[in-house]
PDB file of N, CA and C in Angstrom:
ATOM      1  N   UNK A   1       6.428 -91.601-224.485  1.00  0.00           N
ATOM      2  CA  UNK A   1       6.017 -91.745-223.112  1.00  0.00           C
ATOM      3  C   UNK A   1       6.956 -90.961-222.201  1.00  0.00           C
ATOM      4  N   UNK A   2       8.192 -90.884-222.135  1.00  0.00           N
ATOM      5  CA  UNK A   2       8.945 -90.201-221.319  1.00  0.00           C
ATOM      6  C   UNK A   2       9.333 -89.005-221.830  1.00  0.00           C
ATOM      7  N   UNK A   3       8.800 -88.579-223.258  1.00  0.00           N
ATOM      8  CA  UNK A   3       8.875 -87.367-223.627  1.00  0.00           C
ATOM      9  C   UNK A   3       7.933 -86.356-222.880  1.00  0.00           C
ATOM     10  N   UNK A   4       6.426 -87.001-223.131  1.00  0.00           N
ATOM     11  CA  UNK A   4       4.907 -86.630-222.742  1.00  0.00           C
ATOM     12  C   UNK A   4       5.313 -86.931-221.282  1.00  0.00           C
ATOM     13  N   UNK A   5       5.452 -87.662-220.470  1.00  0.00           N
ATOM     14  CA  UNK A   5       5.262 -88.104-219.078  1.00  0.00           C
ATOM     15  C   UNK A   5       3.806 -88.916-219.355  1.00  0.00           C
ATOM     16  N   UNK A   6       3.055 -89.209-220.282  1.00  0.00           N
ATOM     17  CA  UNK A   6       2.150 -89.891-220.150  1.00  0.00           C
ATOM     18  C   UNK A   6       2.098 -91.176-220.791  1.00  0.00           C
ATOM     19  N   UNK A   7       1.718 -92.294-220.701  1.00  0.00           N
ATOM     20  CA  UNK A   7       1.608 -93.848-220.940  1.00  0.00           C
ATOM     21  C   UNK A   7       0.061 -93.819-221.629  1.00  0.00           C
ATOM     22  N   UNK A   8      -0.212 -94.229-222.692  1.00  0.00           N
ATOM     23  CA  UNK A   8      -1.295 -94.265-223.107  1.00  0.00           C
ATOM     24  C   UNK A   8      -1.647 -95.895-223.015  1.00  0.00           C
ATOM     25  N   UNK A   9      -3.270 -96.260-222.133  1.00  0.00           N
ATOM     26  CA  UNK A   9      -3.203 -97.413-222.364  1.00  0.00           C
ATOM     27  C   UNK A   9      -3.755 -98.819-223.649  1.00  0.00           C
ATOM     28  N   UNK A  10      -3.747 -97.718-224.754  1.00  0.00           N
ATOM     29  CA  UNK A  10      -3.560 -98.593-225.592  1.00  0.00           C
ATOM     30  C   UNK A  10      -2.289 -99.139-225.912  1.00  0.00           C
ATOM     31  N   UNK A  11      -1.096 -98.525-225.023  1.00  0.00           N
ATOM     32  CA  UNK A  11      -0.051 -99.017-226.111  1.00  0.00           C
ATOM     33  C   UNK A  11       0.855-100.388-225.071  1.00  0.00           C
ATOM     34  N   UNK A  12      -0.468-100.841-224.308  1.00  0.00           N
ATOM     35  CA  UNK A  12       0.501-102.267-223.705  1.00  0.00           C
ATOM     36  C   UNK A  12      -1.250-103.542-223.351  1.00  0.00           C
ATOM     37  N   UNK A  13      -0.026-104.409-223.290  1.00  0.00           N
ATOM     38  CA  UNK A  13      -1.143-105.611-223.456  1.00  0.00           C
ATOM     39  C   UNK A  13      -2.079-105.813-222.238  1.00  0.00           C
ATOM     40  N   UNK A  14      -3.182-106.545-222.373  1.00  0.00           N
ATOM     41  CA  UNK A  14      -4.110-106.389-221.153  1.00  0.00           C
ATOM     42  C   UNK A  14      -3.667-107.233-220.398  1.00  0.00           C
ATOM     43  N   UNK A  15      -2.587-108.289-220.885  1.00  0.00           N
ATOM     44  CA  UNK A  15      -1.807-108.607-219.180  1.00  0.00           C
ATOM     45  C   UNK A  15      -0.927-107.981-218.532  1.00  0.00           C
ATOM     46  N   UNK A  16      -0.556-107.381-219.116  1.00  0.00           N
ATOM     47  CA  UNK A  16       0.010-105.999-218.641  1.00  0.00           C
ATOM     48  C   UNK A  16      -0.723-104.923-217.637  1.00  0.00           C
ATOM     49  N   UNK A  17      -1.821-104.571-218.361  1.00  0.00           N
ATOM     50  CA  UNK A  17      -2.729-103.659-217.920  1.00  0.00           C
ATOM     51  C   UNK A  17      -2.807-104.309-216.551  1.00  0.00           C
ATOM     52  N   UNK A  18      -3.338-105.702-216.307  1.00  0.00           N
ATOM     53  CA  UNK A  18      -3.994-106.468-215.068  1.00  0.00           C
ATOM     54  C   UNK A  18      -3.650-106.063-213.955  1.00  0.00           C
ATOM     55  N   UNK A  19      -1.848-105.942-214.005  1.00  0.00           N
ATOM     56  CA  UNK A  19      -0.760-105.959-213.224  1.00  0.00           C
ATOM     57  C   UNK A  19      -0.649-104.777-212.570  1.00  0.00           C
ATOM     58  N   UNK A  20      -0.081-103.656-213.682  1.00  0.00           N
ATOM     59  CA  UNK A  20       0.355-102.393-213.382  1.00  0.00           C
ATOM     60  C   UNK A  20      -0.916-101.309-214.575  1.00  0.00           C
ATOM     61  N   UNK A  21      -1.495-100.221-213.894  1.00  0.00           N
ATOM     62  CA  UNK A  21      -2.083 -99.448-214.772  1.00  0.00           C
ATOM     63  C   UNK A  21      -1.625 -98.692-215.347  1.00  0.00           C
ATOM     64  N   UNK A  22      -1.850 -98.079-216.960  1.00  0.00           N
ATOM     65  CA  UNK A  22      -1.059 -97.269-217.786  1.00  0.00           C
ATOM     66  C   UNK A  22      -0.797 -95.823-216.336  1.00  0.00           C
ATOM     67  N   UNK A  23      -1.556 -95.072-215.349  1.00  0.00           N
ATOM     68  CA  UNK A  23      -1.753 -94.590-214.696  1.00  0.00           C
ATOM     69  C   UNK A  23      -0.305 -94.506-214.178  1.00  0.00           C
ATOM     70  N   UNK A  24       0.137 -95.423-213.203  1.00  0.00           N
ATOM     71  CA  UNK A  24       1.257 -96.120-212.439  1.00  0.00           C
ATOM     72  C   UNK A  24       2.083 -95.813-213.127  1.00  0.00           C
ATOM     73  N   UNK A  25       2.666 -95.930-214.540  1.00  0.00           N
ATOM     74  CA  UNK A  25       3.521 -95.913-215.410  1.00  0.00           C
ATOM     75  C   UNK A  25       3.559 -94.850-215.430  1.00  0.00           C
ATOM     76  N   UNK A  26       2.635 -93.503-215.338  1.00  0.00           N
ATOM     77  CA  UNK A  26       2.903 -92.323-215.909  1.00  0.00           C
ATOM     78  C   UNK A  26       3.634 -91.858-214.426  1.00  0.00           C
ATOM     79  N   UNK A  27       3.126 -92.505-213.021  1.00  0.00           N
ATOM     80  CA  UNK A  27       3.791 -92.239-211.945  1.00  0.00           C
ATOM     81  C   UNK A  27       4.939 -92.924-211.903  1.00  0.00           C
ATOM     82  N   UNK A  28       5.731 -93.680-212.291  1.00  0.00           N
ATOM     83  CA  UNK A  28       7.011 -93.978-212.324  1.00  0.00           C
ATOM     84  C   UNK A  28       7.967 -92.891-213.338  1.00  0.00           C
ATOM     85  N   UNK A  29       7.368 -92.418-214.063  1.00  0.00           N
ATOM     86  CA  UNK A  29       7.920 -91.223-215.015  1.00  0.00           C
ATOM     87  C   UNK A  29       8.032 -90.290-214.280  1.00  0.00           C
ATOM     88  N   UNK A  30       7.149 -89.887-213.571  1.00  0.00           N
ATOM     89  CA  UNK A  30       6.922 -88.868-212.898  1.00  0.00           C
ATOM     90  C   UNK A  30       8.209 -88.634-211.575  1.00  0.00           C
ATOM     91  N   UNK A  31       8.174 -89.767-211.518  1.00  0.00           N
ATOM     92  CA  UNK A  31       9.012 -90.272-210.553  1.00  0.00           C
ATOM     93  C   UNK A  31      10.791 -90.060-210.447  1.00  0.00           C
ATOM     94  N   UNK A  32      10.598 -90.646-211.570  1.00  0.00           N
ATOM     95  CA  UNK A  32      11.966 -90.908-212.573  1.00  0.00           C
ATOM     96  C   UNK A  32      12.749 -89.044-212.826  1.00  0.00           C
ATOM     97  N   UNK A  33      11.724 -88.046-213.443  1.00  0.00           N
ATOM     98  CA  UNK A  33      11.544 -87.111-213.776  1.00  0.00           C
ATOM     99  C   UNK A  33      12.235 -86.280-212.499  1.00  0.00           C
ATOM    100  N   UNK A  34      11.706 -86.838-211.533  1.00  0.00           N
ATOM    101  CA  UNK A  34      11.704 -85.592-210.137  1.00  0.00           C
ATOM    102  C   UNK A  34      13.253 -86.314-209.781  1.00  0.00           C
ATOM    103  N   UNK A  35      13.287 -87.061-209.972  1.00  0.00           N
ATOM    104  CA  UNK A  35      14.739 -87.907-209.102  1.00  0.00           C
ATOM    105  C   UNK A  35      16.018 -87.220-210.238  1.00  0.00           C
ATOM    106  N   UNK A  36      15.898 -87.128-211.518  1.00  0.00           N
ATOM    107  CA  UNK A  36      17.196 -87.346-212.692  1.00  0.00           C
ATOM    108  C   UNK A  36      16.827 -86.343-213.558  1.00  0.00           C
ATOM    109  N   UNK A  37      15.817 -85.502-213.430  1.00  0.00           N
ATOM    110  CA  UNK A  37      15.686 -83.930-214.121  1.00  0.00           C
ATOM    111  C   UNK A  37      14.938 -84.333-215.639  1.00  0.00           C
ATOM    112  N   UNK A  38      14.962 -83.065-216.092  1.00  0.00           N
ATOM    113  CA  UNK A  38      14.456 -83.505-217.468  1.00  0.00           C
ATOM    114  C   UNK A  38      14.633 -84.218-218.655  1.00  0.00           C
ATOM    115  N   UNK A  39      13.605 -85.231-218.934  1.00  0.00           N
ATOM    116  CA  UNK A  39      14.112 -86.399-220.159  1.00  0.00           C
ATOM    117  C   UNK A  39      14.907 -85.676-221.528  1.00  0.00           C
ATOM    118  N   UNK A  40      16.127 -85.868-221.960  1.00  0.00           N
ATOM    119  CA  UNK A  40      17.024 -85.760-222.923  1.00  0.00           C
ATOM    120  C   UNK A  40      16.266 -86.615-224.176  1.00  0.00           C
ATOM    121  N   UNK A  41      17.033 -87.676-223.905  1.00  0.00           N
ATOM    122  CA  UNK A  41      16.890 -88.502-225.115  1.00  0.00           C
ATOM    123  C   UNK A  41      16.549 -90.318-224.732  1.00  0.00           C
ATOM    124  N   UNK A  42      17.015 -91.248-226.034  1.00  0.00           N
ATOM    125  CA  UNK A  42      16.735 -92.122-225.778  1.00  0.00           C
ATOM    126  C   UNK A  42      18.237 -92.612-226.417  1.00  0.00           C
ATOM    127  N   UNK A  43      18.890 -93.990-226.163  1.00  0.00           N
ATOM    128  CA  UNK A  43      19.944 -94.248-226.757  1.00  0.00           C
ATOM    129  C   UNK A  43      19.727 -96.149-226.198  1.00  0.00           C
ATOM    130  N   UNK A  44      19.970 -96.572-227.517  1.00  0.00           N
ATOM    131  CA  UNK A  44      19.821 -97.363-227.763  1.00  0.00           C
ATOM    132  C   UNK A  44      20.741 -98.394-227.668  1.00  0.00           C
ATOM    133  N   UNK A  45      20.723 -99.573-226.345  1.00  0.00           N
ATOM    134  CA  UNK A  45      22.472-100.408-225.972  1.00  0.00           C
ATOM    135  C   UNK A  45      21.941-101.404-225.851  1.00  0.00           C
ATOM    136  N   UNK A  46      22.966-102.497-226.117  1.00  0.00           N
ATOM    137  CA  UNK A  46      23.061-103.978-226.105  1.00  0.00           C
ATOM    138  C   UNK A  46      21.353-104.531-225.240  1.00  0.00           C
ATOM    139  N   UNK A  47      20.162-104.836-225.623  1.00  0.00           N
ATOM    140  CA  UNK A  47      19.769-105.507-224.780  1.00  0.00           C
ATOM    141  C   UNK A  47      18.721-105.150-223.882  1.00  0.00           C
ATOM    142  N   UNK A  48      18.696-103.172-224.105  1.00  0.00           N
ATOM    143  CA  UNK A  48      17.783-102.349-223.220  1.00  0.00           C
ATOM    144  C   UNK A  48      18.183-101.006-223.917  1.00  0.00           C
ATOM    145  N   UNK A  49      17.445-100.151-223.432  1.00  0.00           N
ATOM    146  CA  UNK A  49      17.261 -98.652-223.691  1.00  0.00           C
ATOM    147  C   UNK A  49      18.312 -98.183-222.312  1.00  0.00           C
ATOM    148  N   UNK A  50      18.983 -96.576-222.893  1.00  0.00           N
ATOM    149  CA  UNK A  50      19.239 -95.670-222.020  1.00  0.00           C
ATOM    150  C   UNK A  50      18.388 -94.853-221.909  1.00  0.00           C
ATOM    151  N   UNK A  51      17.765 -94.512-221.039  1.00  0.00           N
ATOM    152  CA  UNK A  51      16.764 -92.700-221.370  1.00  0.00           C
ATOM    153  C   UNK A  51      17.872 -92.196-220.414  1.00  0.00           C
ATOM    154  N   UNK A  52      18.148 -90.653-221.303  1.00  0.00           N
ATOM    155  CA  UNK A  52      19.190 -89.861-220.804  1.00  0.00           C
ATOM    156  C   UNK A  52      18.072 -89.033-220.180  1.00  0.00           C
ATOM    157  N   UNK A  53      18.434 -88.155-218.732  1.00  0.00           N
ATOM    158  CA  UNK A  53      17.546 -87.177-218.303  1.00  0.00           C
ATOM    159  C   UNK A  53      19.128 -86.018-218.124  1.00  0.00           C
ATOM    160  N   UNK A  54      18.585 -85.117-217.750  1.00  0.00           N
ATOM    161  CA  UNK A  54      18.928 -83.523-216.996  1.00  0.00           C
ATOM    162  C   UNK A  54      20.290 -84.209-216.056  1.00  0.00           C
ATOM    163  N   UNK A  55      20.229 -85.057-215.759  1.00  0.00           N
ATOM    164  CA  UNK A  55      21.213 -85.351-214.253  1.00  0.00           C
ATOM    165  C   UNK A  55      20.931 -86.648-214.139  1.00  0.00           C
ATOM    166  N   UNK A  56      20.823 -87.478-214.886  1.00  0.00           N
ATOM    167  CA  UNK A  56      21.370 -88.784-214.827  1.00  0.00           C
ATOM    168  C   UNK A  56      20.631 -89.611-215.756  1.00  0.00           C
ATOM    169  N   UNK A  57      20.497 -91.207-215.720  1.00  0.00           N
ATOM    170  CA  UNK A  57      20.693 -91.603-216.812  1.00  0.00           C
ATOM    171  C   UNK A  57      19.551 -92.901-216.109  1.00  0.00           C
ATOM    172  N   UNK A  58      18.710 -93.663-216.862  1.00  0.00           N
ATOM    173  CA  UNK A  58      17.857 -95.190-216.827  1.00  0.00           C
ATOM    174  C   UNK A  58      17.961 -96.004-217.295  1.00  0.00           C
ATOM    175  N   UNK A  59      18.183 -97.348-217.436  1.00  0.00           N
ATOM    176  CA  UNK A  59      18.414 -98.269-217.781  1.00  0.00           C
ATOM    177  C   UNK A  59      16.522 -98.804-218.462  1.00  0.00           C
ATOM    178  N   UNK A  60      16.304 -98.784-219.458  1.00  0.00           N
ATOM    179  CA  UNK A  60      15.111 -99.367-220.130  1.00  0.00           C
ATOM    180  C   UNK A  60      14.919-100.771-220.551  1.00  0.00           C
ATOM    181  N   UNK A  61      14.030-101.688-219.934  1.00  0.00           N
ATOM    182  CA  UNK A  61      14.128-102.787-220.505  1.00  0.00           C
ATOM    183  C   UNK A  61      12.472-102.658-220.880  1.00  0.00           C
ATOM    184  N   UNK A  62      11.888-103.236-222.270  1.00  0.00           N
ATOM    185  CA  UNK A  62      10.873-103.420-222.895  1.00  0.00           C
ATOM    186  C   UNK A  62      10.560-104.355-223.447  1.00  0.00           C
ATOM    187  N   UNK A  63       9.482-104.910-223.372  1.00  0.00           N
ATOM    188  CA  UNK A  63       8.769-106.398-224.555  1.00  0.00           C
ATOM    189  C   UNK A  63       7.626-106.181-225.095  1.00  0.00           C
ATOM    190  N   UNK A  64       7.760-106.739-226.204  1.00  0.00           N
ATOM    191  CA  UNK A  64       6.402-106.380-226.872  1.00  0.00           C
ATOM    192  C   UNK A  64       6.143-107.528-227.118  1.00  0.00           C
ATOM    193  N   UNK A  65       4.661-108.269-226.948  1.00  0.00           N
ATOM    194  CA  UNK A  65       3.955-109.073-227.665  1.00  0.00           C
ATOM    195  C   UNK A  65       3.848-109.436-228.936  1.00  0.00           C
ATOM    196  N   UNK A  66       3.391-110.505-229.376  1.00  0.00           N
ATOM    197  CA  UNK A  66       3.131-110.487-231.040  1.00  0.00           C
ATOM    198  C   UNK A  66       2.024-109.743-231.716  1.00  0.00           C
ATOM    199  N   UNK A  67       1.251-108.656-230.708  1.00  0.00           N
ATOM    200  CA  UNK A  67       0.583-107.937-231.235  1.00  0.00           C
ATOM    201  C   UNK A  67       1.243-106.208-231.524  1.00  0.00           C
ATOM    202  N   UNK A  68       2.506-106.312-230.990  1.00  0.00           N
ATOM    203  CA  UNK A  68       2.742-104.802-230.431  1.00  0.00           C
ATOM    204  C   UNK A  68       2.875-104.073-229.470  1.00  0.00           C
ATOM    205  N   UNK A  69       2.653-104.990-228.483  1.00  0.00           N
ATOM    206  CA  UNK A  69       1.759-103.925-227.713  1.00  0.00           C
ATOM    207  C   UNK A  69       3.059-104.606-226.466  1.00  0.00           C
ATOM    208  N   UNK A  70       3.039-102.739-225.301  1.00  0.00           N
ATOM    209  CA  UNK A  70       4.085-103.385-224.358  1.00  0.00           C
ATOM    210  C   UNK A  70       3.816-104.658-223.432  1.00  0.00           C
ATOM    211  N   UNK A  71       4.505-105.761-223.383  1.00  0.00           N
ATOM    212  CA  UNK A  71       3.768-106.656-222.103  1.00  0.00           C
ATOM    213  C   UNK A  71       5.072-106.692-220.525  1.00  0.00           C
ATOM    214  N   UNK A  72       5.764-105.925-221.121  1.00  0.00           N
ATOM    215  CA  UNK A  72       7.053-105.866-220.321  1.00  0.00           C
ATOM    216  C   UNK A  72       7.851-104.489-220.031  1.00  0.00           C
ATOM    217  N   UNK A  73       7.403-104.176-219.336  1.00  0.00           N
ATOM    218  CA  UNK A  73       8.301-102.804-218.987  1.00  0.00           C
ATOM    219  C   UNK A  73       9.027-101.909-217.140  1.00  0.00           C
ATOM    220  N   UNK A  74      10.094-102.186-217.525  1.00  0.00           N
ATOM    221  CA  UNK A  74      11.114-101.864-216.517  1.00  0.00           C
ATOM    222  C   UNK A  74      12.008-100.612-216.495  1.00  0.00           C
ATOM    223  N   UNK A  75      11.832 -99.548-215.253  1.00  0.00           N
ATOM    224  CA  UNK A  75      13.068 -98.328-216.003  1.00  0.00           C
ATOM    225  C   UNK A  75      13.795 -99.083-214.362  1.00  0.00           C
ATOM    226  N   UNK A  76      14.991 -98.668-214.517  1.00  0.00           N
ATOM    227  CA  UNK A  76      16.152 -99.171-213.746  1.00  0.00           C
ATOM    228  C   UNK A  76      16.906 -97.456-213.647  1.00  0.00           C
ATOM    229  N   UNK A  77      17.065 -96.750-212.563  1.00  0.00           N
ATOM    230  CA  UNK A  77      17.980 -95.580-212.409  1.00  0.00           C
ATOM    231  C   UNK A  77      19.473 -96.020-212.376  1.00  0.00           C
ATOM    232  N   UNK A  78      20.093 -95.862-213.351  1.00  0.00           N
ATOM    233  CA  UNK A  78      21.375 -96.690-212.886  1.00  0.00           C
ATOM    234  C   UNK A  78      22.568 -95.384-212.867  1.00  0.00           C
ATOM    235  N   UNK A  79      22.705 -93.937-213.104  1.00  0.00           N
ATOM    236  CA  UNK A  79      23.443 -93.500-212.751  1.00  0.00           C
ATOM    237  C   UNK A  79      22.843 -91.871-212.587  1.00  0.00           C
ATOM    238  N   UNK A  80      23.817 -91.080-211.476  1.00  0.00           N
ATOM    239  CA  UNK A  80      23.087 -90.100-211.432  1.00  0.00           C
ATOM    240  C   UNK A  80      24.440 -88.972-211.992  1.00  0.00           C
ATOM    241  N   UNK A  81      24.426 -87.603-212.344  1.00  0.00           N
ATOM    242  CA  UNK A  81      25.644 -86.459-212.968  1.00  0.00           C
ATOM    243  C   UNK A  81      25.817 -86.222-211.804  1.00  0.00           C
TER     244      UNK A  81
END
């Protein structure tokens, strides 16, 4: 997803969906993208995700259901280069 910039909405739950649209998600990337440059990587800390970008860094928090599927998802900008 933050490789692509796109959120596919099979890959989160339909209470999820209700809330926020896979759509929205691809605009928070988008978002994310224009603010902290291009997505690096992903790194993996206590509790949440880092996504590294170009010029700074996100704090990832994620949940998945007992089906798989995301029902929880948060990016947090927490530092900029």
């Amino acid at each position: 997803m933050l490789r692509t910039g796109h959120a596919d909405a099979s890959w989160f739950s339909k209470s999820f969906l209700a809330q926020i649209p896979a759509n929205q998600v691809d605009y928070v990337i988008a978002v994310l993208t224009r603010q902290l440059g291009a997505y690096q990587r992903l790194e993996l800390a206590p509790n949440k995700f880092v996504a590294h970008f170009a010029n700074g860094t996100s704090d990832v928090y994620i949940h998945f259901d007992a089906k798989n599927q995301i029902d929880g998802l948060v990016f947090q900008p927490s530092a900029t280069l």
